[in-house]
C-alpha atoms as a PDB file:
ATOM      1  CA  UNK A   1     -21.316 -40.612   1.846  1.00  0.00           C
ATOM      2  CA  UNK A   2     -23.602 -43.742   3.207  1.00  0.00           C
ATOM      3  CA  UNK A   3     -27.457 -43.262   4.118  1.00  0.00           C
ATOM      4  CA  UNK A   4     -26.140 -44.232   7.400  1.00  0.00           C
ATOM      5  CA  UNK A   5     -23.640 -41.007   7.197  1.00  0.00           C
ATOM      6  CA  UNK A   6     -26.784 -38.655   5.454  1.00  0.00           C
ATOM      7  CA  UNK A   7     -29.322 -39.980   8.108  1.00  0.00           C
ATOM      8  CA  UNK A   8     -27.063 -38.771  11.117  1.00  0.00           C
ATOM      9  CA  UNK A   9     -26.131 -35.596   8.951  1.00  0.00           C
ATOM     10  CA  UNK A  10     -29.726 -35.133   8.727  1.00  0.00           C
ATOM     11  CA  UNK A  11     -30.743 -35.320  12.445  1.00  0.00           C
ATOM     12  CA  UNK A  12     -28.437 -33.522  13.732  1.00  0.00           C
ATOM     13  CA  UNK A  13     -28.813 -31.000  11.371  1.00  0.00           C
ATOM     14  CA  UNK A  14     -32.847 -31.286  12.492  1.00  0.00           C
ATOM     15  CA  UNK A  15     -31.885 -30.938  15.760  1.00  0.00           C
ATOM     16  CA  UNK A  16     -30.192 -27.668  15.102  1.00  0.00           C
ATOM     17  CA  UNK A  17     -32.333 -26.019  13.550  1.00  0.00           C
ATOM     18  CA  UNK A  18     -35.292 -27.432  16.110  1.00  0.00           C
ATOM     19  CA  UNK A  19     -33.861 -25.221  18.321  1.00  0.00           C
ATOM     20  CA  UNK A  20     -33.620 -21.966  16.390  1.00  0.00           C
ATOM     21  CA  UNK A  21     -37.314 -22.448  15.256  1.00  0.00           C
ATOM     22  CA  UNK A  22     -38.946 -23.802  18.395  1.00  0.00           C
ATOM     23  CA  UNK A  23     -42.558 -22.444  17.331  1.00  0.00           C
ATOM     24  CA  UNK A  24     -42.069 -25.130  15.039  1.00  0.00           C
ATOM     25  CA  UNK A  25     -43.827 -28.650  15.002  1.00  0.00           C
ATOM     26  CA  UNK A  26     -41.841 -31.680  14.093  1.00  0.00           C
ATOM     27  CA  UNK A  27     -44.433 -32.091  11.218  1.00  0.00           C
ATOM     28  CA  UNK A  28     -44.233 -28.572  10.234  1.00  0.00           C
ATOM     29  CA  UNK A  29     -40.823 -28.606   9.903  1.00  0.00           C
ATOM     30  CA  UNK A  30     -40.388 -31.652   7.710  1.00  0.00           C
ATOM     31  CA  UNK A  31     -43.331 -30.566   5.859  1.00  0.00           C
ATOM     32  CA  UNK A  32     -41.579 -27.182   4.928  1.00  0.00           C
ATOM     33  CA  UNK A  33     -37.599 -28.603   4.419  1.00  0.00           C
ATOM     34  CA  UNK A  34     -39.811 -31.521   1.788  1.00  0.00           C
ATOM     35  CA  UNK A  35     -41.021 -28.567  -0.121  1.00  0.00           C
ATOM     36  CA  UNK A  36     -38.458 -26.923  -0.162  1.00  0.00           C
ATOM     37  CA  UNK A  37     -36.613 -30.332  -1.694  1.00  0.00           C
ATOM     38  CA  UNK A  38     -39.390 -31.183  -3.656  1.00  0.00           C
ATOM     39  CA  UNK A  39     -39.690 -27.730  -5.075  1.00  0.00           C
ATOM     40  CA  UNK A  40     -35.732 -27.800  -5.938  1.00  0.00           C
ATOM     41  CA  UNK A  41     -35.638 -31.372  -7.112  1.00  0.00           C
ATOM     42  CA  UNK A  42     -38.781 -31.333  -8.637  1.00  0.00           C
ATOM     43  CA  UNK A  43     -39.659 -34.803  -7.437  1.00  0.00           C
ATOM     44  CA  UNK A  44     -42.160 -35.749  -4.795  1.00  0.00           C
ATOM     45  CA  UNK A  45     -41.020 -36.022  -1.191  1.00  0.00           C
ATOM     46  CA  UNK A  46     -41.514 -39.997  -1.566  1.00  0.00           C
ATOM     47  CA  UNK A  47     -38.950 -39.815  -4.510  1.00  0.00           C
ATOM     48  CA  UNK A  48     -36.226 -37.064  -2.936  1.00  0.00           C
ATOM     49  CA  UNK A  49     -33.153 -38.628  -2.224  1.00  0.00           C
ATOM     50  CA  UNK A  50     -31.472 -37.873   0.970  1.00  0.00           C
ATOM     51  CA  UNK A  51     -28.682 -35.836  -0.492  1.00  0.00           C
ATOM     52  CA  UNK A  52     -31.180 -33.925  -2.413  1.00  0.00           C
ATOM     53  CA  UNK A  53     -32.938 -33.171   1.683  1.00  0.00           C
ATOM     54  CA  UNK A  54     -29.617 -32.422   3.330  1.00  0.00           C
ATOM     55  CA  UNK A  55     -29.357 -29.956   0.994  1.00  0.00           C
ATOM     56  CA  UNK A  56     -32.942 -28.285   1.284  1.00  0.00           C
ATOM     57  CA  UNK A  57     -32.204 -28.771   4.830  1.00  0.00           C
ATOM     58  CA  UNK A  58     -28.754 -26.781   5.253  1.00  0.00           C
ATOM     59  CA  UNK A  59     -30.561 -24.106   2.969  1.00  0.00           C
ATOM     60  CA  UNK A  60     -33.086 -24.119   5.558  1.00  0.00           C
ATOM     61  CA  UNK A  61     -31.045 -24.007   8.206  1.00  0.00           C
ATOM     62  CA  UNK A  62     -29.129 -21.359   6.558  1.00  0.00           C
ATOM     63  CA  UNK A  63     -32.089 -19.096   6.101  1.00  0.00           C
ATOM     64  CA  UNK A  64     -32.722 -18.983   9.894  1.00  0.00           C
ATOM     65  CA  UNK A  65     -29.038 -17.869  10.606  1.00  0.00           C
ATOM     66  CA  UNK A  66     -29.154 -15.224   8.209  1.00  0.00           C
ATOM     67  CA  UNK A  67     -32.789 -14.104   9.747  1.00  0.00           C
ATOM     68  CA  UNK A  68     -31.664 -14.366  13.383  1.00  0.00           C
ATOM     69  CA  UNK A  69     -27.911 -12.349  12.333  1.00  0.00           C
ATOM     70  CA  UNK A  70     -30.251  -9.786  10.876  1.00  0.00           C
ATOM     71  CA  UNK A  71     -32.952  -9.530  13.862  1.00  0.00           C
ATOM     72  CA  UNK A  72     -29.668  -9.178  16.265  1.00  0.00           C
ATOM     73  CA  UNK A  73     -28.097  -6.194  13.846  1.00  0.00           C
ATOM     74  CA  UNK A  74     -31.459  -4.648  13.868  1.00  0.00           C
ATOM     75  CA  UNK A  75     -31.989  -4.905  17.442  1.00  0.00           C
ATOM     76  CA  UNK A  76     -28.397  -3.443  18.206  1.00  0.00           C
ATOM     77  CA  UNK A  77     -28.317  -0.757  15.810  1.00  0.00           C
ATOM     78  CA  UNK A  78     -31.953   0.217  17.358  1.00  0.00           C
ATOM     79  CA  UNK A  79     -30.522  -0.151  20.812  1.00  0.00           C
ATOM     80  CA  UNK A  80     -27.466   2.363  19.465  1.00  0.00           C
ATOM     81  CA  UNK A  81     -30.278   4.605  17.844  1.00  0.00           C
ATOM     82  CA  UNK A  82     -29.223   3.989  14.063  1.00  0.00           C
ATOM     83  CA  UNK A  83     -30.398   2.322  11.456  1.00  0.00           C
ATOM     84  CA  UNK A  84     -29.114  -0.828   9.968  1.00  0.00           C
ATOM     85  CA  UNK A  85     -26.894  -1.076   7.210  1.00  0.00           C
ATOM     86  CA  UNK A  86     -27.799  -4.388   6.148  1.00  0.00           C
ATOM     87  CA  UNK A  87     -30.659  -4.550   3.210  1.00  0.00           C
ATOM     88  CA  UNK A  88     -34.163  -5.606   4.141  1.00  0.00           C
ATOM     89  CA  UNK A  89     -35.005  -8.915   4.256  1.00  0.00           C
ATOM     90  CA  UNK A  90     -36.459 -10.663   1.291  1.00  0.00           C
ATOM     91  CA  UNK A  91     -40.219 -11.869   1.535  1.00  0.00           C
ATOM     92  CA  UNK A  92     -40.477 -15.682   1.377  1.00  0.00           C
ATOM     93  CA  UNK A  93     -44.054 -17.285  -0.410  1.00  0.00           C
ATOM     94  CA  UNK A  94     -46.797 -18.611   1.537  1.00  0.00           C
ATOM     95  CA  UNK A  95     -46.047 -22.574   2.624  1.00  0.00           C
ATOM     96  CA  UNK A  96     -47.159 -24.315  -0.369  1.00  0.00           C
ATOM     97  CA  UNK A  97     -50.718 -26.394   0.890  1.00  0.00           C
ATOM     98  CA  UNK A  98     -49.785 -30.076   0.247  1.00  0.00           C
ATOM     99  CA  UNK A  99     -52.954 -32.479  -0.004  1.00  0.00           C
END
């Protein structure tokens, strides 16, 4: 794949997942996809290569569906007065401070 091909992979990807996490800033949410590249890489964001953020990225991404299936199966089951079958969610660390 060319950085041409990762760079529109990546903004559209961005795009997406803009949308599902609009409390979001633009910073914030580069900040957190870098750590989350950084912290699987275990290279600064300066020296992540842009396969290496795609991936962070679709984990990312991938994280919010999961959250948002699980807030809609917990919102129907309470609407239907049961409990939900799926298992509780996990609990994700603190943003790591970056100086």
């Amino acid at each position: 794949m060319t950085t041409a091909d990762l760079l529109q992979r990546i903004l559209e990807q961005l795009g997406h997942v803009g949308a599902r996490c609009p409390e979001l800033r633009f910073g914030q949410l580069i900040a957190t996809i870098g750590m989350l590249a950084e912290d699987a890489t275990g290279h600064s964001l300066w020296d992540v290569e842009d396969a290496d953020f795609v991936a962070a990225l679709e984990r990312f991404a991938g994280d919010m569906a999961r959250r948002e299936s699980h807030r809609a199966e917990s919102t129907a089951a309470s609407d239907r007065g049961a409990i939900s079958a799926s298992q509780p969610p996990t609990a994700t660390p603190p943003p790591r401070h970056v100086s």
